[in-house]
PDB file of N, CA and C in Angstrom:
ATOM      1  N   UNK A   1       0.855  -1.166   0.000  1.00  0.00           N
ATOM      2  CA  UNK A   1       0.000   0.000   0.000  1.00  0.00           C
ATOM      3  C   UNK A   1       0.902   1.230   0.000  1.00  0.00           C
ATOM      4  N   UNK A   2       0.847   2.246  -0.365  1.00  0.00           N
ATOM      5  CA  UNK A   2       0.942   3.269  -0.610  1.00  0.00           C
ATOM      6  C   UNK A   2       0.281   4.801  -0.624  1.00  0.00           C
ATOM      7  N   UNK A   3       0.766   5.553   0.313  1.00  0.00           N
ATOM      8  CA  UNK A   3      -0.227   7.082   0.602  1.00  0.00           C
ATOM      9  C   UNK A   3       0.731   7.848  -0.023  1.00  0.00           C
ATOM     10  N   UNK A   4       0.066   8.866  -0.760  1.00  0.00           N
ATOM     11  CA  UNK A   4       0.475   9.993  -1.533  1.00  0.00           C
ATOM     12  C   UNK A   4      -0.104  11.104  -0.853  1.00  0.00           C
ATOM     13  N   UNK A   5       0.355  11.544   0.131  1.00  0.00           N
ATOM     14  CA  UNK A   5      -0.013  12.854   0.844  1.00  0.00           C
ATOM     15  C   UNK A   5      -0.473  14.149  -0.024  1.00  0.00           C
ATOM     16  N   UNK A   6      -1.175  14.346   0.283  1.00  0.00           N
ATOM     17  CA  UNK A   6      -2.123  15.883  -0.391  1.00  0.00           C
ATOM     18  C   UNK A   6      -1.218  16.847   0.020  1.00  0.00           C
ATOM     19  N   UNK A   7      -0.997  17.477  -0.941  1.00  0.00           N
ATOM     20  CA  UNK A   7      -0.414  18.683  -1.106  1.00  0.00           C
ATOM     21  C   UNK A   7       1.499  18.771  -0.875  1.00  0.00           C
ATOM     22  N   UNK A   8       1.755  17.941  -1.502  1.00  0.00           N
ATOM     23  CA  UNK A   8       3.362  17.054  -1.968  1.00  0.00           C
ATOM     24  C   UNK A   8       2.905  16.091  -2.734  1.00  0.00           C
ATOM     25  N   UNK A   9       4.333  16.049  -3.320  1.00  0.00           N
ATOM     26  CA  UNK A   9       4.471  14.557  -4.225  1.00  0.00           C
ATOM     27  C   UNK A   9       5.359  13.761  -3.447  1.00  0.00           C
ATOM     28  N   UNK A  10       4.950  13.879  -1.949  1.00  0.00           N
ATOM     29  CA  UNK A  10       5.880  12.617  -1.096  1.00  0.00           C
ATOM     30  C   UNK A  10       4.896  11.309  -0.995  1.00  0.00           C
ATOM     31  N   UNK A  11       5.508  10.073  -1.523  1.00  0.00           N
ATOM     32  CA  UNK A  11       4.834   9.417  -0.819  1.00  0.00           C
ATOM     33  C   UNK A  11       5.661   8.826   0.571  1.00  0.00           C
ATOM     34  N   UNK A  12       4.217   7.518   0.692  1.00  0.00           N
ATOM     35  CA  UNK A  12       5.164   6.313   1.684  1.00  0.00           C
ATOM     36  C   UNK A  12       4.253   5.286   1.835  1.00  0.00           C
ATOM     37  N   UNK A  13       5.344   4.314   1.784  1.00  0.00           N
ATOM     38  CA  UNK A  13       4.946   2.704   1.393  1.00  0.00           C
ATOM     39  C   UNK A  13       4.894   2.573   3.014  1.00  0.00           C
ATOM     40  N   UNK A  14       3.519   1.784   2.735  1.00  0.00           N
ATOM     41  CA  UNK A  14       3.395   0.859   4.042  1.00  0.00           C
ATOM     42  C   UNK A  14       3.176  -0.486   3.694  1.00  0.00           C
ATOM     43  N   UNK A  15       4.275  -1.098   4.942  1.00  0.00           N
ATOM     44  CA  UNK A  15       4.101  -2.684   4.540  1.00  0.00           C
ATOM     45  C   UNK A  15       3.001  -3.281   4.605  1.00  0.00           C
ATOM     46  N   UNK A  16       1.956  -3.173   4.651  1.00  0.00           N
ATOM     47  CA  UNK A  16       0.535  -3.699   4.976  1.00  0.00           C
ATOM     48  C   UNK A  16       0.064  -4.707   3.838  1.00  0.00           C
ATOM     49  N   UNK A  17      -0.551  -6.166   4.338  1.00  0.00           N
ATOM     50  CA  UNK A  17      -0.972  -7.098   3.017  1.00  0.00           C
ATOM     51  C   UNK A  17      -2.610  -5.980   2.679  1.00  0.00           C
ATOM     52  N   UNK A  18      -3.264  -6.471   1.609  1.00  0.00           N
ATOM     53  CA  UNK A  18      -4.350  -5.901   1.299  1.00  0.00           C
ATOM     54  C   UNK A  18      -5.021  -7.550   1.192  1.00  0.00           C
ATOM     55  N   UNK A  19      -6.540  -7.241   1.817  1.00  0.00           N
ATOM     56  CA  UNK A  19      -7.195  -8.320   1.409  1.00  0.00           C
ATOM     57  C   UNK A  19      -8.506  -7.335   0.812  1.00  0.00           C
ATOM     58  N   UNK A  20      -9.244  -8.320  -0.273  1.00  0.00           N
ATOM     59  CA  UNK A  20      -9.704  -7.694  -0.569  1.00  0.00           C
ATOM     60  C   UNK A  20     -11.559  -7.954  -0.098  1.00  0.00           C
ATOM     61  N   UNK A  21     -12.533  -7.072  -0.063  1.00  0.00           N
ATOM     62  CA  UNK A  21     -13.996  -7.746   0.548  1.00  0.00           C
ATOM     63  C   UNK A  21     -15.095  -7.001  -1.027  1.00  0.00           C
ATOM     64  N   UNK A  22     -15.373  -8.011  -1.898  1.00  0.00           N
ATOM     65  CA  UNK A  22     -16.153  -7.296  -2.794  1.00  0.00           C
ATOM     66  C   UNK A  22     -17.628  -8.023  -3.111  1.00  0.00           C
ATOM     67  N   UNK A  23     -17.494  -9.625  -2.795  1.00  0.00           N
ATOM     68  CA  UNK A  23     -18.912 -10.190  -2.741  1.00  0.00           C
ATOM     69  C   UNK A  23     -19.773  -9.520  -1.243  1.00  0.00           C
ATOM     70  N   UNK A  24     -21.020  -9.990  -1.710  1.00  0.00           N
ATOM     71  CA  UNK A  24     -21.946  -9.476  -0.634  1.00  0.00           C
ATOM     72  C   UNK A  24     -21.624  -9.760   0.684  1.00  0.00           C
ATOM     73  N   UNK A  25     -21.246 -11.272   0.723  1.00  0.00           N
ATOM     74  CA  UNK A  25     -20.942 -11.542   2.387  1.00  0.00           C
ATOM     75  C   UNK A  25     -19.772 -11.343   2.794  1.00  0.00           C
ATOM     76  N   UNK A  26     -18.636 -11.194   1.824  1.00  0.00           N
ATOM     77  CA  UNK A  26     -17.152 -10.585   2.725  1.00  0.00           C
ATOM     78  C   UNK A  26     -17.486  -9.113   3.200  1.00  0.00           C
ATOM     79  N   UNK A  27     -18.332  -8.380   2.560  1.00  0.00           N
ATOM     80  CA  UNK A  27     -18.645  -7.068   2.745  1.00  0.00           C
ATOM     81  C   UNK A  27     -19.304  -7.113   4.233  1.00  0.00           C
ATOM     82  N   UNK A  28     -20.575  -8.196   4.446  1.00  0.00           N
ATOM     83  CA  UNK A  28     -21.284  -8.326   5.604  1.00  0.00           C
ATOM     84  C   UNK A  28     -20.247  -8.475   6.891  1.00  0.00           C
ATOM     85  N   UNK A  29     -19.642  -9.990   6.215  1.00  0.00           N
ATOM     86  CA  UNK A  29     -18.564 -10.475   7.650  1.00  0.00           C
ATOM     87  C   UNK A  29     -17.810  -9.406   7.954  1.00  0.00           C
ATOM     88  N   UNK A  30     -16.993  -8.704   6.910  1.00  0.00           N
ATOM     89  CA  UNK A  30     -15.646  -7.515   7.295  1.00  0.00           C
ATOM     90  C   UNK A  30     -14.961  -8.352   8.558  1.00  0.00           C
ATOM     91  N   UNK A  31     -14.867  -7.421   9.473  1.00  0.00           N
ATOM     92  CA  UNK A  31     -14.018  -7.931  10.259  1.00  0.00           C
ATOM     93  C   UNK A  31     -14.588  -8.520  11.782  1.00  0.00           C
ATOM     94  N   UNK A  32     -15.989  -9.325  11.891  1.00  0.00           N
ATOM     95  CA  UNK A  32     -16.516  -9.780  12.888  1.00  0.00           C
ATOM     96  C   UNK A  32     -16.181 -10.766  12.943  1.00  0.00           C
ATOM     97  N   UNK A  33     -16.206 -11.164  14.374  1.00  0.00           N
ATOM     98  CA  UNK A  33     -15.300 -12.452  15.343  1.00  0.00           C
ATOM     99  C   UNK A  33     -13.807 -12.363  15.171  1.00  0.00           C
ATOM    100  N   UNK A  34     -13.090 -11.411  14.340  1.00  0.00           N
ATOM    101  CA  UNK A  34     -11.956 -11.454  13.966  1.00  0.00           C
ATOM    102  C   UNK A  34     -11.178 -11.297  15.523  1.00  0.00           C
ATOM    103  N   UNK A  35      -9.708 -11.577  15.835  1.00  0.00           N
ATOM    104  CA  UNK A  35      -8.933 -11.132  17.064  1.00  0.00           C
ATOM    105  C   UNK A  35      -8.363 -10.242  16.606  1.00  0.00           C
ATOM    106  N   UNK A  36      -8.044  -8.861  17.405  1.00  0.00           N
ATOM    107  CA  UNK A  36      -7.191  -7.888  17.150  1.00  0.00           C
ATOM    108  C   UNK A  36      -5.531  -8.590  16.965  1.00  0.00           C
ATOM    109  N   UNK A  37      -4.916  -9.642  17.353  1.00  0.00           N
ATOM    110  CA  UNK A  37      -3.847 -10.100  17.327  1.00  0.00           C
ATOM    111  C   UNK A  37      -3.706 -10.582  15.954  1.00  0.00           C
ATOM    112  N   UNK A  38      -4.692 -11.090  15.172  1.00  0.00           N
ATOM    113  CA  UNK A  38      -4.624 -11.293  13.810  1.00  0.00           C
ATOM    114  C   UNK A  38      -4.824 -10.625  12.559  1.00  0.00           C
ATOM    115  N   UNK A  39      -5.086  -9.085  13.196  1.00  0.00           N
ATOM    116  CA  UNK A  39      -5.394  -8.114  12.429  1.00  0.00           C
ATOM    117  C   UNK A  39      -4.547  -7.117  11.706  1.00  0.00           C
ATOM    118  N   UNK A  40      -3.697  -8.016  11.259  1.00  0.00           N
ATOM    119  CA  UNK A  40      -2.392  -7.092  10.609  1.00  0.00           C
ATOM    120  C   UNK A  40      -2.131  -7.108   8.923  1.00  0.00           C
ATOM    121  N   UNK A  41      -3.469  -6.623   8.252  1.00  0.00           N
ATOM    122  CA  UNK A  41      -3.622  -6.423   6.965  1.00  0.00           C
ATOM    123  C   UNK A  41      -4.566  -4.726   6.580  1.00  0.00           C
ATOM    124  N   UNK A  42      -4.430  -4.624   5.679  1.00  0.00           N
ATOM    125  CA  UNK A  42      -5.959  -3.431   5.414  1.00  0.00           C
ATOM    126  C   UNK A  42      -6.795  -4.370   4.562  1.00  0.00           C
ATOM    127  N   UNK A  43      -7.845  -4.288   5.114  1.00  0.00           N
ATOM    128  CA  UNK A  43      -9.507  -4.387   4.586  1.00  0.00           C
ATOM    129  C   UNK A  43     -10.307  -4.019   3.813  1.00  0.00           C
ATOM    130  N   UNK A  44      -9.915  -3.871   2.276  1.00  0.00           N
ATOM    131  CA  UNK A  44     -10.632  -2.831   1.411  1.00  0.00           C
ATOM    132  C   UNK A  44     -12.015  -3.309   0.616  1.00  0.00           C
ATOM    133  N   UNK A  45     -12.982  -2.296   1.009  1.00  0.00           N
ATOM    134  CA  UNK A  45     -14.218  -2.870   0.587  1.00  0.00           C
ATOM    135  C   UNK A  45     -14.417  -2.188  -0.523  1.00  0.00           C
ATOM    136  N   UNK A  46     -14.998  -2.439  -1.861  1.00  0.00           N
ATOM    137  CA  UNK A  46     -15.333  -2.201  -3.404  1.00  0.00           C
ATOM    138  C   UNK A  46     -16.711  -2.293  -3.553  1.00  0.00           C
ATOM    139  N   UNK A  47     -17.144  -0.639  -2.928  1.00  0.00           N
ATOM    140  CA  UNK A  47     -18.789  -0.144  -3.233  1.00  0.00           C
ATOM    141  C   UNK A  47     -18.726  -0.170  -4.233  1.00  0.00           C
ATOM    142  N   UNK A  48     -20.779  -0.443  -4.331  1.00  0.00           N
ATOM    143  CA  UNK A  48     -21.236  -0.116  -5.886  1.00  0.00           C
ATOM    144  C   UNK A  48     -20.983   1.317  -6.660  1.00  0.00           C
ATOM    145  N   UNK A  49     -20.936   1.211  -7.716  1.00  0.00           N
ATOM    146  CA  UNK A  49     -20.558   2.027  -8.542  1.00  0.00           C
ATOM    147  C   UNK A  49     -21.381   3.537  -8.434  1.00  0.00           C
ATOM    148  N   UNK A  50     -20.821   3.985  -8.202  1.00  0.00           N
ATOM    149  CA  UNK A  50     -21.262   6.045  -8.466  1.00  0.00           C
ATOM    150  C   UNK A  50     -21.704   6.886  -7.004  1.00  0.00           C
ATOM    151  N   UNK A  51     -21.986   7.718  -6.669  1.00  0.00           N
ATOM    152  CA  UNK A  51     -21.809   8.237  -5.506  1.00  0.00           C
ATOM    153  C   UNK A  51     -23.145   8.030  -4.115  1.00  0.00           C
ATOM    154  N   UNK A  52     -22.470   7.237  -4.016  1.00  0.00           N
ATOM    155  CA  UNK A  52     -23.118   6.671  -1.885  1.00  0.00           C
ATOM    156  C   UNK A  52     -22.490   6.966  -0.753  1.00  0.00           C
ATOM    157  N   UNK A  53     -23.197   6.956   0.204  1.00  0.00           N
ATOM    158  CA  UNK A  53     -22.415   7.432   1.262  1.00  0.00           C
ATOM    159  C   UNK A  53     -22.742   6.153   2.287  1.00  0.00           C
ATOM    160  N   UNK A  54     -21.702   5.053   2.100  1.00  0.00           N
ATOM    161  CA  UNK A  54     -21.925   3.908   2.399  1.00  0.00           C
ATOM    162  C   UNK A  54     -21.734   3.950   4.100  1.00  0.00           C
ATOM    163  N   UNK A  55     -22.654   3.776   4.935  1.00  0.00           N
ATOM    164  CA  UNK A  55     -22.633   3.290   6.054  1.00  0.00           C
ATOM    165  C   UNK A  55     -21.895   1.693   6.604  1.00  0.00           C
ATOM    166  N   UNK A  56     -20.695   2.101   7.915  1.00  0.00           N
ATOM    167  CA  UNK A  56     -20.370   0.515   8.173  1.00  0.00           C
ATOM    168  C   UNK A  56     -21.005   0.517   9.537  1.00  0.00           C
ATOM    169  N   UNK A  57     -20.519  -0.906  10.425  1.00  0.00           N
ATOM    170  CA  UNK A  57     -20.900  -1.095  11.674  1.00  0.00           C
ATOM    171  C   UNK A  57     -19.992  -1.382  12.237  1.00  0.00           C
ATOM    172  N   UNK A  58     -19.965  -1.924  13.080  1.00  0.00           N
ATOM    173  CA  UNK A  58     -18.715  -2.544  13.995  1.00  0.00           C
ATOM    174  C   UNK A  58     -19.399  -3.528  15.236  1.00  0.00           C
ATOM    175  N   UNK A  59     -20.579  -4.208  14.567  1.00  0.00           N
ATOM    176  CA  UNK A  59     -21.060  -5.304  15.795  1.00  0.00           C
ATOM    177  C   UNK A  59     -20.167  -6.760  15.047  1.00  0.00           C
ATOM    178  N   UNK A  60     -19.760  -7.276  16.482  1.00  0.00           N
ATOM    179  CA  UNK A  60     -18.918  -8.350  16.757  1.00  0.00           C
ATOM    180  C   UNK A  60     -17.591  -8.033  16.202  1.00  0.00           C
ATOM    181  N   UNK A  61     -17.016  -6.703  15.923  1.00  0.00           N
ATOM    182  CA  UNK A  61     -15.776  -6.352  16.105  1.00  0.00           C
ATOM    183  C   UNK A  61     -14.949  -5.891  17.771  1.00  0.00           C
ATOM    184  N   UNK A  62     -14.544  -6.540  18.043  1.00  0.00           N
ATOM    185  CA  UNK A  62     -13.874  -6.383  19.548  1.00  0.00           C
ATOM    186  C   UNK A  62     -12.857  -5.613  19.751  1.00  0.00           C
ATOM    187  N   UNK A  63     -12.444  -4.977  18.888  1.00  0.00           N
ATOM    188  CA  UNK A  63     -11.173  -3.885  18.718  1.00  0.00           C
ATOM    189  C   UNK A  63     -11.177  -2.340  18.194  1.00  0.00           C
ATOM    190  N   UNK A  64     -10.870  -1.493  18.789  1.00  0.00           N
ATOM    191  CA  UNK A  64     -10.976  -0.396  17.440  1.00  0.00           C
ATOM    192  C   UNK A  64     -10.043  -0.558  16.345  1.00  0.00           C
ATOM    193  N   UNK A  65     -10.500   0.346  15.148  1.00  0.00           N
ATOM    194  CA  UNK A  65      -9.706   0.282  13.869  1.00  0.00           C
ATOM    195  C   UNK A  65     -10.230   1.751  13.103  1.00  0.00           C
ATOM    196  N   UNK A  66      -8.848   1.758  12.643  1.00  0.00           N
ATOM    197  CA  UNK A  66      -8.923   3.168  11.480  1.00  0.00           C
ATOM    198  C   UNK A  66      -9.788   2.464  10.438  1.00  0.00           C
ATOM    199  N   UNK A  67     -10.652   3.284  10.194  1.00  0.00           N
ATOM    200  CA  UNK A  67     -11.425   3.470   8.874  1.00  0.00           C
ATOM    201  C   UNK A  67     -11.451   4.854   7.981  1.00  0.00           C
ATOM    202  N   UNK A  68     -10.999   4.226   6.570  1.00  0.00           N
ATOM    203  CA  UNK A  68     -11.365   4.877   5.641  1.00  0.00           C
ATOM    204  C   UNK A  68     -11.757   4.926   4.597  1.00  0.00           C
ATOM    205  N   UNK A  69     -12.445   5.836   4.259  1.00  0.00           N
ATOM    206  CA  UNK A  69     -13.465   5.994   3.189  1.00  0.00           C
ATOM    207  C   UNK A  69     -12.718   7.259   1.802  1.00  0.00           C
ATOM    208  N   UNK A  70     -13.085   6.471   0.887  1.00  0.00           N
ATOM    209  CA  UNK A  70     -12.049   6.965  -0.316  1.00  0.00           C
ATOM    210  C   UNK A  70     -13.110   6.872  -1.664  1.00  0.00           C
ATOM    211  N   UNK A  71     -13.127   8.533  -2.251  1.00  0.00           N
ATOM    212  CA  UNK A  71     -14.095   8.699  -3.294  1.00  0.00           C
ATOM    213  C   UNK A  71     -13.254   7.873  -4.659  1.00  0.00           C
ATOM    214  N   UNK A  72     -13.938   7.748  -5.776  1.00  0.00           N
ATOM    215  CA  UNK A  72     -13.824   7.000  -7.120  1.00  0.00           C
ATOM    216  C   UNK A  72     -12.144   7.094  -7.324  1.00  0.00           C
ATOM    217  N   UNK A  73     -11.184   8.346  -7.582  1.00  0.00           N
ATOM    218  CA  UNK A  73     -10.012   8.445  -7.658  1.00  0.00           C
ATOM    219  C   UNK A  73      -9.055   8.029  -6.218  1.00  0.00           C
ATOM    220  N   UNK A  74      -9.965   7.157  -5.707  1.00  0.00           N
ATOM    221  CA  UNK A  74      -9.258   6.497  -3.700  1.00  0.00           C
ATOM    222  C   UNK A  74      -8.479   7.834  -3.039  1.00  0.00           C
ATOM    223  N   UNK A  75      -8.810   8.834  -3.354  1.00  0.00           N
ATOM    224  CA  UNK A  75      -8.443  10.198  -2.372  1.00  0.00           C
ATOM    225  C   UNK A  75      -9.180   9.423  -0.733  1.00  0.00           C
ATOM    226  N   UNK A  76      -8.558  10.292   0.171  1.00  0.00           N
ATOM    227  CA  UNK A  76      -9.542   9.918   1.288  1.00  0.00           C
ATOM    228  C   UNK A  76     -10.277  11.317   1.655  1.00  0.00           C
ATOM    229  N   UNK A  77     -11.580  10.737   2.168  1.00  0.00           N
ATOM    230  CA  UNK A  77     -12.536  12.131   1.512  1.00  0.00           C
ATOM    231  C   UNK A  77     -12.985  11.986   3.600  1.00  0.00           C
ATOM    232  N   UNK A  78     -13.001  11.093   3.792  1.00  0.00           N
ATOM    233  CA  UNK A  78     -12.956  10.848   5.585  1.00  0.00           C
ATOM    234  C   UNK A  78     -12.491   9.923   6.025  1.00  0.00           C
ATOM    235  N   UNK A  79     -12.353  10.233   7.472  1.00  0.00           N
ATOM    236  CA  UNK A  79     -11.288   9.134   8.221  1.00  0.00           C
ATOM    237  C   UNK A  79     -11.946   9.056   9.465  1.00  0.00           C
ATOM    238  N   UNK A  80     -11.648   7.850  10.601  1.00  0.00           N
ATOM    239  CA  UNK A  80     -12.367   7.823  11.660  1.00  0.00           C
ATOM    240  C   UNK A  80     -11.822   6.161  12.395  1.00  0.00           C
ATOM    241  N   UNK A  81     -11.380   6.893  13.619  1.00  0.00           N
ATOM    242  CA  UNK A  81     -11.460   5.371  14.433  1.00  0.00           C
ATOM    243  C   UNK A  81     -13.096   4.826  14.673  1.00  0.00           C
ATOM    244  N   UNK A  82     -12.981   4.029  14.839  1.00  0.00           N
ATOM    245  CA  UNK A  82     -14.262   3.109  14.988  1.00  0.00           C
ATOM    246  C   UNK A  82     -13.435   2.233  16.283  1.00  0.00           C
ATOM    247  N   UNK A  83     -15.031   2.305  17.547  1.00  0.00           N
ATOM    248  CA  UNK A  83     -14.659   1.903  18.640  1.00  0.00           C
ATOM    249  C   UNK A  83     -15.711   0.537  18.768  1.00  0.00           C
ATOM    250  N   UNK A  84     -15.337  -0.675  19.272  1.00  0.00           N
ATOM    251  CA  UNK A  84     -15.955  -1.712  19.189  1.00  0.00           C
ATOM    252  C   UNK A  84     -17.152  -2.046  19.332  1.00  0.00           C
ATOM    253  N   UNK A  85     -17.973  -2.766  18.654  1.00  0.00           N
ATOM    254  CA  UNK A  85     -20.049  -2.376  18.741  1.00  0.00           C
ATOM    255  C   UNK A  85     -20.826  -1.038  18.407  1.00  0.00           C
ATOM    256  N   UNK A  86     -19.783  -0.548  18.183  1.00  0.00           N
ATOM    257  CA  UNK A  86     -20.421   1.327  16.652  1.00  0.00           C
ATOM    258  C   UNK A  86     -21.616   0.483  16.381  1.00  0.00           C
ATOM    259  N   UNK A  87     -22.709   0.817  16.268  1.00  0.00           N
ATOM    260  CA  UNK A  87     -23.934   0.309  15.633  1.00  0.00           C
ATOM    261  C   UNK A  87     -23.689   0.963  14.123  1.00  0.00           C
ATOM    262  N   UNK A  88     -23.200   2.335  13.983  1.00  0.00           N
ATOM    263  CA  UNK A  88     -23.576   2.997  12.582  1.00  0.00           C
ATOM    264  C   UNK A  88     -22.386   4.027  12.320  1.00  0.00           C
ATOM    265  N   UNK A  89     -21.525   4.296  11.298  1.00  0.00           N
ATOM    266  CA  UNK A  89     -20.872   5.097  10.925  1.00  0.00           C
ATOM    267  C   UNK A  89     -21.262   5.283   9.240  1.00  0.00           C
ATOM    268  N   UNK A  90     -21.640   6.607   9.323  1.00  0.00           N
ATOM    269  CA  UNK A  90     -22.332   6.912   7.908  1.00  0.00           C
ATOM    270  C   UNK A  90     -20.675   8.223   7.503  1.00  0.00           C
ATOM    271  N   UNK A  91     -19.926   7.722   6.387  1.00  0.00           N
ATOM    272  CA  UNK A  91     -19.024   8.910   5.964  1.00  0.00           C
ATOM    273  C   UNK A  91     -19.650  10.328   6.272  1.00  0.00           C
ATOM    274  N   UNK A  92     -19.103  11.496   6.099  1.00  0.00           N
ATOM    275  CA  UNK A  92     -19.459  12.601   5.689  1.00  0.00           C
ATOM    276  C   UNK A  92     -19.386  12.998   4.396  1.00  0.00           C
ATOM    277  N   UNK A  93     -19.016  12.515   3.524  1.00  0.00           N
ATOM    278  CA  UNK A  93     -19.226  12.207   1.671  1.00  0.00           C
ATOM    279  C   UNK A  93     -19.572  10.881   1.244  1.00  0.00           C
ATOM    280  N   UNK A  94     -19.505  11.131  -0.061  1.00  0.00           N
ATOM    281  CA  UNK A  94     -19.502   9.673  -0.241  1.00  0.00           C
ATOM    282  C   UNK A  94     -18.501   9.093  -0.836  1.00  0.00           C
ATOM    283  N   UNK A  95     -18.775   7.785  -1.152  1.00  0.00           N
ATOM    284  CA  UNK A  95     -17.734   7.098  -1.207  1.00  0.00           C
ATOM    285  C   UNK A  95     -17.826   5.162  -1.969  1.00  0.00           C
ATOM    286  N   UNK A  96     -16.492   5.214  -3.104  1.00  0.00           N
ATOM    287  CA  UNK A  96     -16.578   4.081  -3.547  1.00  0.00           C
ATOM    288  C   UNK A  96     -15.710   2.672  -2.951  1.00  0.00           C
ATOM    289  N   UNK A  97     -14.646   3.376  -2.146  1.00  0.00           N
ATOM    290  CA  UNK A  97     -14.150   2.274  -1.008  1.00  0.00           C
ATOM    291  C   UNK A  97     -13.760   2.464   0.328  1.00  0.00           C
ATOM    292  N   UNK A  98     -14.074   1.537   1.198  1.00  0.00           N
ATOM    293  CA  UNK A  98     -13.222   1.815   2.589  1.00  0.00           C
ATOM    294  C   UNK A  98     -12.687   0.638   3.048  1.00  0.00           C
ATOM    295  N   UNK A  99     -11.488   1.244   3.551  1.00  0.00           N
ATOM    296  CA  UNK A  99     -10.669   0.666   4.131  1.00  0.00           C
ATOM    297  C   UNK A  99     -10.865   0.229   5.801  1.00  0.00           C
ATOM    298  N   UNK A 100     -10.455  -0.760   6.161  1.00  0.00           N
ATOM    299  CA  UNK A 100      -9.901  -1.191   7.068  1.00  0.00           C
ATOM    300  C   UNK A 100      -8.755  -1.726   7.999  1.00  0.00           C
ATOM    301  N   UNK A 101      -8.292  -0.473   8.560  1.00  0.00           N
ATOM    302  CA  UNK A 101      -6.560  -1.108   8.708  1.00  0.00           C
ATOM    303  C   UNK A 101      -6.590  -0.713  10.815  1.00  0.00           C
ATOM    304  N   UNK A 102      -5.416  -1.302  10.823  1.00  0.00           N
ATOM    305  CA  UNK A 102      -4.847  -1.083  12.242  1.00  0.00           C
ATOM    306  C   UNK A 102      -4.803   0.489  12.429  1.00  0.00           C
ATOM    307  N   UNK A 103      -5.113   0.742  13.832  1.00  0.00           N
ATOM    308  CA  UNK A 103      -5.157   2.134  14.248  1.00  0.00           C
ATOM    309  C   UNK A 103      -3.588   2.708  14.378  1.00  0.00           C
ATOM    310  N   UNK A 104      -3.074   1.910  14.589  1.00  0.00           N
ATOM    311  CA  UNK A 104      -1.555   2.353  14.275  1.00  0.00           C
ATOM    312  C   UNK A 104      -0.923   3.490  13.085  1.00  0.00           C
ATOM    313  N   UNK A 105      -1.469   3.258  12.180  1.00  0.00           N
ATOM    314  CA  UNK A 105      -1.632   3.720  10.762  1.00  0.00           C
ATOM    315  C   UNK A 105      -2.498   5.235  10.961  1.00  0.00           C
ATOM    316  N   UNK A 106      -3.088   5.680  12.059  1.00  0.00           N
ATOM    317  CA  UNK A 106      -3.922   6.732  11.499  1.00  0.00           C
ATOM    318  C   UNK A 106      -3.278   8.368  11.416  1.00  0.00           C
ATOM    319  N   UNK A 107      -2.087   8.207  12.518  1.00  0.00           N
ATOM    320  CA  UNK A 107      -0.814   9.595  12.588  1.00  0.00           C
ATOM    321  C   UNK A 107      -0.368   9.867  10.587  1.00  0.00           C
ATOM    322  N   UNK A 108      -0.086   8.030  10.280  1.00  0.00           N
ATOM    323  CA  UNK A 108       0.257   8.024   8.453  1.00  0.00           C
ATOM    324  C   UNK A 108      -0.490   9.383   7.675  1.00  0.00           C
ATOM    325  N   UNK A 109      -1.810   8.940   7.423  1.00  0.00           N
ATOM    326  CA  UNK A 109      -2.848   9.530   6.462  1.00  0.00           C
ATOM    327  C   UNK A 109      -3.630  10.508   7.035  1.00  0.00           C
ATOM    328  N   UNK A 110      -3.962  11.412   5.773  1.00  0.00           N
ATOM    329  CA  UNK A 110      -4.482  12.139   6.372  1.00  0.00           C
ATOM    330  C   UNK A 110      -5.986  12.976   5.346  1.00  0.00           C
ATOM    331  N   UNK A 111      -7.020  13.268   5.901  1.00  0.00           N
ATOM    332  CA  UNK A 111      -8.180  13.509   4.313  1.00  0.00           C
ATOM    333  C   UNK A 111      -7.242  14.062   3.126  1.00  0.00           C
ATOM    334  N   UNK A 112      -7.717  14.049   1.644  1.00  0.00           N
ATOM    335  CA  UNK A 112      -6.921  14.417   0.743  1.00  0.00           C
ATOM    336  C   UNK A 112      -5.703  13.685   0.167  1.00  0.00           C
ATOM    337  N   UNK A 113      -5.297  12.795   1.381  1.00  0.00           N
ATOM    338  CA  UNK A 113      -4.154  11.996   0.916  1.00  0.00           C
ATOM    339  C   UNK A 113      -4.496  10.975  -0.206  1.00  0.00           C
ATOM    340  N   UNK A 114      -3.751  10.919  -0.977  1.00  0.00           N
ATOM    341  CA  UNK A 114      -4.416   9.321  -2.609  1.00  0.00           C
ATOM    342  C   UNK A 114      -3.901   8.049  -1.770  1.00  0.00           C
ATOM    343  N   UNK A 115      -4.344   6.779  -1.617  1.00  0.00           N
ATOM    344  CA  UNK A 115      -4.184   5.338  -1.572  1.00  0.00           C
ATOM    345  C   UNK A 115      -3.743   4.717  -2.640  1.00  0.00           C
ATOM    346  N   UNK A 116      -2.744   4.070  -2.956  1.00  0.00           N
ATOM    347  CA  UNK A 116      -2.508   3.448  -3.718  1.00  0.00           C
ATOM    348  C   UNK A 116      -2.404   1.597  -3.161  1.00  0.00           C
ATOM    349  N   UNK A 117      -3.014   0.641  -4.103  1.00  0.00           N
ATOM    350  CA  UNK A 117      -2.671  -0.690  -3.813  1.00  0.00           C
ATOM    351  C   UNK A 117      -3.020  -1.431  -5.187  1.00  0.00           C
ATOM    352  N   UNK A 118      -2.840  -2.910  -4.975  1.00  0.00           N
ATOM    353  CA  UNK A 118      -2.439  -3.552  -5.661  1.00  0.00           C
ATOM    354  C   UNK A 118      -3.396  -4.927  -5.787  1.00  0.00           C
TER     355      UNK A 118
END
């Protein structure tokens, strides 16, 4: 993975695997029953096509995690820890993917920054 910070042409590679969630039920499961000890990838989910402002949850997630939400060109348009059993996080734009990564990562990125992966 890769962030291209807004407003430079610096980037920086982060070692992070990408898995990817694009059928209906990887989208549902995301990251429930998961252990925070096994949670050392980003989570990228592949909304339907054109502008939504996709709501996630966080029931039967036991950990917090950075979430982000990234319009059609994967800019990040919002960002947000998510604290364990969130019933509802609706973006403040919309949005064609979000991510799911370790909170570790959230000092990294920042809104405006581009995502790059693979």
């Amino acid at each position: 993975m890769e962030i291209l910070n807004s407003g430079s042409n610096q980037s920086k590679k982060v070692n992070l695997s990408i898995r990817k969630a694009v059928s209906f039920w990887q989208k549902l499961r995301g990251l429930m029953f998961t252990s925070k000890s096994s949670f050392d990838y980003a989570l990228v989910f592949y909304m339907k096509k054109g502008k939504e402002r996709n709501g996630i949850h966080m029931l039967f997630v036991f950990y917090p995690i950075l979430v982000l939400f990234l319009d059609e060109n994967k800019i990040v348009v919002d960002k947000t820890i998510l604290q364990p059993f969130c019933l509802l996080y609706i973006p403040k734009k919309e949005c064609n993917y979000i991510i799911e990564m370790p909170t570790k990562y959230s000092p990294q990125i920042k809104i405006g920054d581009k995502i790059k992966w693979e």
